[in-house]
C-alpha atoms as a PDB file:
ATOM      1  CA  UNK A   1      -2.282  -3.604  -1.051  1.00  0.00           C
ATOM      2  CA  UNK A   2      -6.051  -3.227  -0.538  1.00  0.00           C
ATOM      3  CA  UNK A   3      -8.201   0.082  -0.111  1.00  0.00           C
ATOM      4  CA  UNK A   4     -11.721   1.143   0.250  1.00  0.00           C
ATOM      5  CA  UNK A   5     -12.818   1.172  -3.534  1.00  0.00           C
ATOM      6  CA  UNK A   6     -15.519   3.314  -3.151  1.00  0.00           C
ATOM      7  CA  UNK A   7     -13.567   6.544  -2.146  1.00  0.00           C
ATOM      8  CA  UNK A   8     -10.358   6.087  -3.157  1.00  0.00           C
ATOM      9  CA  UNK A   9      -7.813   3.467  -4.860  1.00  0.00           C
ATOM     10  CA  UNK A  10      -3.733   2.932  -3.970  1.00  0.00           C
ATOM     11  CA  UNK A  11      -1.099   2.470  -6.452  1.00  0.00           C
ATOM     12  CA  UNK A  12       2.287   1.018  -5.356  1.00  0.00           C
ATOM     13  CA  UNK A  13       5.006   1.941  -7.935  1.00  0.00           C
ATOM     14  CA  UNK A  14       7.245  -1.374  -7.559  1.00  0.00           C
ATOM     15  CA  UNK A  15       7.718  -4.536  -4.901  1.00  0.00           C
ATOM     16  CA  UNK A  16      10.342  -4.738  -2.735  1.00  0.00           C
ATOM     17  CA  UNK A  17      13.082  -6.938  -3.006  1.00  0.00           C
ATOM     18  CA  UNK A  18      16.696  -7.867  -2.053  1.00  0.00           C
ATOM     19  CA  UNK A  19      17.997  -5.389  -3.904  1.00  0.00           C
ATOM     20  CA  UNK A  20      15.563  -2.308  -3.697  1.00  0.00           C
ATOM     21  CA  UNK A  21      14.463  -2.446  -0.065  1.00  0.00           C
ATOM     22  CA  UNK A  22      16.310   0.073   1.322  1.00  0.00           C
ATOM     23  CA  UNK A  23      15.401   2.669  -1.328  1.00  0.00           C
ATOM     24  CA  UNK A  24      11.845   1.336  -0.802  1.00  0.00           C
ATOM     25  CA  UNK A  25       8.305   1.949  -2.923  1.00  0.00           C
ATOM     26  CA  UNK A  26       5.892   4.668  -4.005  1.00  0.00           C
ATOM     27  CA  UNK A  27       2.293   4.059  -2.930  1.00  0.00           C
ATOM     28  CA  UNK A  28      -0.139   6.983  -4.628  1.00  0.00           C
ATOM     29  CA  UNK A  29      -3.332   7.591  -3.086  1.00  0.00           C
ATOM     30  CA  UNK A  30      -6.257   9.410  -4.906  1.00  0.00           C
ATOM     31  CA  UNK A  31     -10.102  10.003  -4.147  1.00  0.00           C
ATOM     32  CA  UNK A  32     -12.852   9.527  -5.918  1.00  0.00           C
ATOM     33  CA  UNK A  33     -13.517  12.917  -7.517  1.00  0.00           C
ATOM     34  CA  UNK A  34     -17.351  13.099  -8.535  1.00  0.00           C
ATOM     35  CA  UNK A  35     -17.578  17.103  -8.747  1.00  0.00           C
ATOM     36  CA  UNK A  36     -19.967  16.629  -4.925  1.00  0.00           C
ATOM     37  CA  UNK A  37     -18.910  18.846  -2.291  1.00  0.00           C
ATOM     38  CA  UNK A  38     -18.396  16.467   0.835  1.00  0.00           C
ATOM     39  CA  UNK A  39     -17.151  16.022   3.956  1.00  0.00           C
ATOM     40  CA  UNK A  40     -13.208  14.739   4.741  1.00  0.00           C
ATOM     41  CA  UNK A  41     -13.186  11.009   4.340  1.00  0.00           C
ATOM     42  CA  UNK A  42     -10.739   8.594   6.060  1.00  0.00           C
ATOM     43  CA  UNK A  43      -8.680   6.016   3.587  1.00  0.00           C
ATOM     44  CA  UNK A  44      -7.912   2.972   5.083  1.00  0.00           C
ATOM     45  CA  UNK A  45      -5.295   0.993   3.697  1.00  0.00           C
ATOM     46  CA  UNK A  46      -4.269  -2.626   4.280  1.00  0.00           C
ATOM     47  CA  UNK A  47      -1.291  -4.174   3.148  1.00  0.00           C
ATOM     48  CA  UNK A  48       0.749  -7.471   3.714  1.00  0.00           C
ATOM     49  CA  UNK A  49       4.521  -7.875   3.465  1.00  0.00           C
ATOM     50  CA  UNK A  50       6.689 -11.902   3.306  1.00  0.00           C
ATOM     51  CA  UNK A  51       9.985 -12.514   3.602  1.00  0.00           C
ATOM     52  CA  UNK A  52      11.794 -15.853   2.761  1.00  0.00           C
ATOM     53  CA  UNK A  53      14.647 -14.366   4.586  1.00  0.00           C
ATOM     54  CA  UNK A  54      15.438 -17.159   7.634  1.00  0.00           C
ATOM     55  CA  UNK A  55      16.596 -14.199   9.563  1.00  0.00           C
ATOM     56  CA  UNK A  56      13.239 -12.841   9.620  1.00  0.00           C
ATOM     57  CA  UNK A  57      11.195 -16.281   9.642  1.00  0.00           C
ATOM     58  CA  UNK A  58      14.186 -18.617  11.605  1.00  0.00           C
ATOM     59  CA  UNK A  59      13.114 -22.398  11.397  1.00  0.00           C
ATOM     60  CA  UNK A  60      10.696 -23.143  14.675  1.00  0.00           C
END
């Protein structure tokens, strides 16, 4: 997972797996906080997700 640097940073508490991903993960997103007053900012957060699961990726 991948976030604008400059206002704020992501931290994902685990990965998913076989046997957690119904319980799923934790992400935590702070801001910068440099004591400026300014204006709401937007976060944008990208992320990417595999499976090897043939059920999800069947053979083409």
């Amino acid at each position: 997972m991948t976030a604008d640097a400059d206002f704020c940073t992501a931290t994902v508490s685990g990965e998913l797996d076989a046997e957690n991903y119904a319980e799923g993960v934790t992400v935590e997103v702070t801001t910068l906080d440099d004591a400026i007053d300014t204006p709401d900012r937007t976060c944008q957060l990208r992320h990417a997700a595999d499976s090897e699961d043939p059920q999800l990726h069947p053979a083409r």
